[in-house]
C-alpha atoms as a PDB file:
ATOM      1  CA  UNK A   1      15.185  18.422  14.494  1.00  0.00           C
ATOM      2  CA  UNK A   2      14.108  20.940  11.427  1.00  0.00           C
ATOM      3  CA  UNK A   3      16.242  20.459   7.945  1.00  0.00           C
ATOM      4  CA  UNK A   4      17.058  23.772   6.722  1.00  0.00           C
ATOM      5  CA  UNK A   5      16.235  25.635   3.914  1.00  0.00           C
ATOM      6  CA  UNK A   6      20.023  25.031   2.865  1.00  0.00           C
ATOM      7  CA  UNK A   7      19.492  21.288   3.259  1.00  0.00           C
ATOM      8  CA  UNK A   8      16.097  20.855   1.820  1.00  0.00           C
ATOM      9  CA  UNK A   9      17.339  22.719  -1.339  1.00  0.00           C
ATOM     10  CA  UNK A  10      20.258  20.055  -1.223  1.00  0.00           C
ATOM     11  CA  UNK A  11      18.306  17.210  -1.119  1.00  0.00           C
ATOM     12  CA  UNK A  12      16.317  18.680  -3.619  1.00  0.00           C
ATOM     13  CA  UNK A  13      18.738  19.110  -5.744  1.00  0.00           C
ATOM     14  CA  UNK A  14      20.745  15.902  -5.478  1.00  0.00           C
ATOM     15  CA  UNK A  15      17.287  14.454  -6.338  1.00  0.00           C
ATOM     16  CA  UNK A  16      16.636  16.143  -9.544  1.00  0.00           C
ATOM     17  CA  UNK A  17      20.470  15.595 -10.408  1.00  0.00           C
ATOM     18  CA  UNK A  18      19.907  11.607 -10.490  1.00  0.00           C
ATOM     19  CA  UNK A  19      16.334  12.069 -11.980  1.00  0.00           C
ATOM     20  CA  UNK A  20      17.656  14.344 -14.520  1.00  0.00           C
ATOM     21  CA  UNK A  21      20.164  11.444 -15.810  1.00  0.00           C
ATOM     22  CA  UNK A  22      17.240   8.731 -15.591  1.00  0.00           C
ATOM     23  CA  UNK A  23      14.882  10.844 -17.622  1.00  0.00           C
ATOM     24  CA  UNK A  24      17.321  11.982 -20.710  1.00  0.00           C
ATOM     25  CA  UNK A  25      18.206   8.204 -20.430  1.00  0.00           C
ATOM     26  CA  UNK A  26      14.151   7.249 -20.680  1.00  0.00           C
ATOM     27  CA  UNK A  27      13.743   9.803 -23.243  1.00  0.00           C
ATOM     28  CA  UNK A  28      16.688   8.884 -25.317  1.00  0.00           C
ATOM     29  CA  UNK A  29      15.088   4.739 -25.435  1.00  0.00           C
ATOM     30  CA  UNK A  30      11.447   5.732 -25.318  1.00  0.00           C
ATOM     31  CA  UNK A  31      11.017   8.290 -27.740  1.00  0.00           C
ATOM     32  CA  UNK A  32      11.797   7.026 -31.147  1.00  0.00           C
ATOM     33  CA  UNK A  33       9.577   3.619 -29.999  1.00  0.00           C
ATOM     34  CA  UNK A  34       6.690   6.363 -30.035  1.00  0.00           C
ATOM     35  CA  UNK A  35       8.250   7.680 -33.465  1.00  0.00           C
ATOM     36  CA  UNK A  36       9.581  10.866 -31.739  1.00  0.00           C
ATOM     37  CA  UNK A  37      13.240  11.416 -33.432  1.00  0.00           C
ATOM     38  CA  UNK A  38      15.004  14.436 -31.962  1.00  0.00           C
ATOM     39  CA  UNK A  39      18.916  15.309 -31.351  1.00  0.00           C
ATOM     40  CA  UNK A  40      20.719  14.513 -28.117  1.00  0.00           C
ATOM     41  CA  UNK A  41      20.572  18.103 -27.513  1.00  0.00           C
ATOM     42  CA  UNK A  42      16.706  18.111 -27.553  1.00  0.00           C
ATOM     43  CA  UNK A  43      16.751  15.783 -25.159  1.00  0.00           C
ATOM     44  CA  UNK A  44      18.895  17.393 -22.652  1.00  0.00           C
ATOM     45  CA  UNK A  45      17.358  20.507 -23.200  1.00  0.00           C
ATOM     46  CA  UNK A  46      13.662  19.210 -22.610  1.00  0.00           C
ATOM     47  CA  UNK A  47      15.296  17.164 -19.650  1.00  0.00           C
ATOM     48  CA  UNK A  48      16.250  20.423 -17.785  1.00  0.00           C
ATOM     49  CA  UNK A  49      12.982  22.405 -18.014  1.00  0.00           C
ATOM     50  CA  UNK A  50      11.454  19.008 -16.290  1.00  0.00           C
ATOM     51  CA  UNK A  51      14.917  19.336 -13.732  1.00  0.00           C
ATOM     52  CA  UNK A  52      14.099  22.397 -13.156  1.00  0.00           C
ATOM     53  CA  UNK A  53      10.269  22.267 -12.960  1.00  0.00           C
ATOM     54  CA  UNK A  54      10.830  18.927  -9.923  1.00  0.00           C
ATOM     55  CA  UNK A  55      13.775  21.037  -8.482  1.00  0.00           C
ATOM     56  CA  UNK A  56      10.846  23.727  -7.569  1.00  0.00           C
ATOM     57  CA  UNK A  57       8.118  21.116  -6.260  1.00  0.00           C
ATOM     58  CA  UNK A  58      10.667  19.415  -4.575  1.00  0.00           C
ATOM     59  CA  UNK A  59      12.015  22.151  -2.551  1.00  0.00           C
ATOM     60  CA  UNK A  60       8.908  23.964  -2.024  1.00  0.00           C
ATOM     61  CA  UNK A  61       7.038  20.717  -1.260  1.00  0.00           C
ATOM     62  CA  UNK A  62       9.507  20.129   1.708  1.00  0.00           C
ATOM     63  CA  UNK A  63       9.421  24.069   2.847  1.00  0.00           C
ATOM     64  CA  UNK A  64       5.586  23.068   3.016  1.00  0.00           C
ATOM     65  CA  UNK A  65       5.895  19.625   4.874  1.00  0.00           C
ATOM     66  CA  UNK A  66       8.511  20.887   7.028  1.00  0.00           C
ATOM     67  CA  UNK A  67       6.702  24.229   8.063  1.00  0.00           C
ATOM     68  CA  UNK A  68       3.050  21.317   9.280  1.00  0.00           C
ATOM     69  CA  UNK A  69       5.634  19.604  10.897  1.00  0.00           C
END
């Protein structure tokens, strides 16, 4: 059975969602241990271009698997 384009963008999303939380989180702990000191709102902000960026390869990497199988 073939996931739809509806689905695969779901799961894509729903991916990036948790990832998104895990990386501001990561960001948040690992930056100022590298001496990189920036406002909450930095962080969320650089954590959505990367959301969006894996939201992209994650949906079009799926479209791509899908389509071979």
């Amino acid at each position: 059975m073939r996931q739809s384009r509806h689905m695969s963008l779901a799961e894509a999303a729903a991916n990036v969602v948790i990832g998104y939380g895990i990386a501001v989180t990561t960001q948040v702990v690992v930056f100022p241990v590298f001496g990189i000191h920036i406002t909450l709102a930095d962080d969320l902000r650089i954590g959505l271009v990367f959301a969006v960026v894996s939201l992209l390869r994650g949906f079009v990497l799926r479209r791509i698997f899908e389509r071979l199988r």
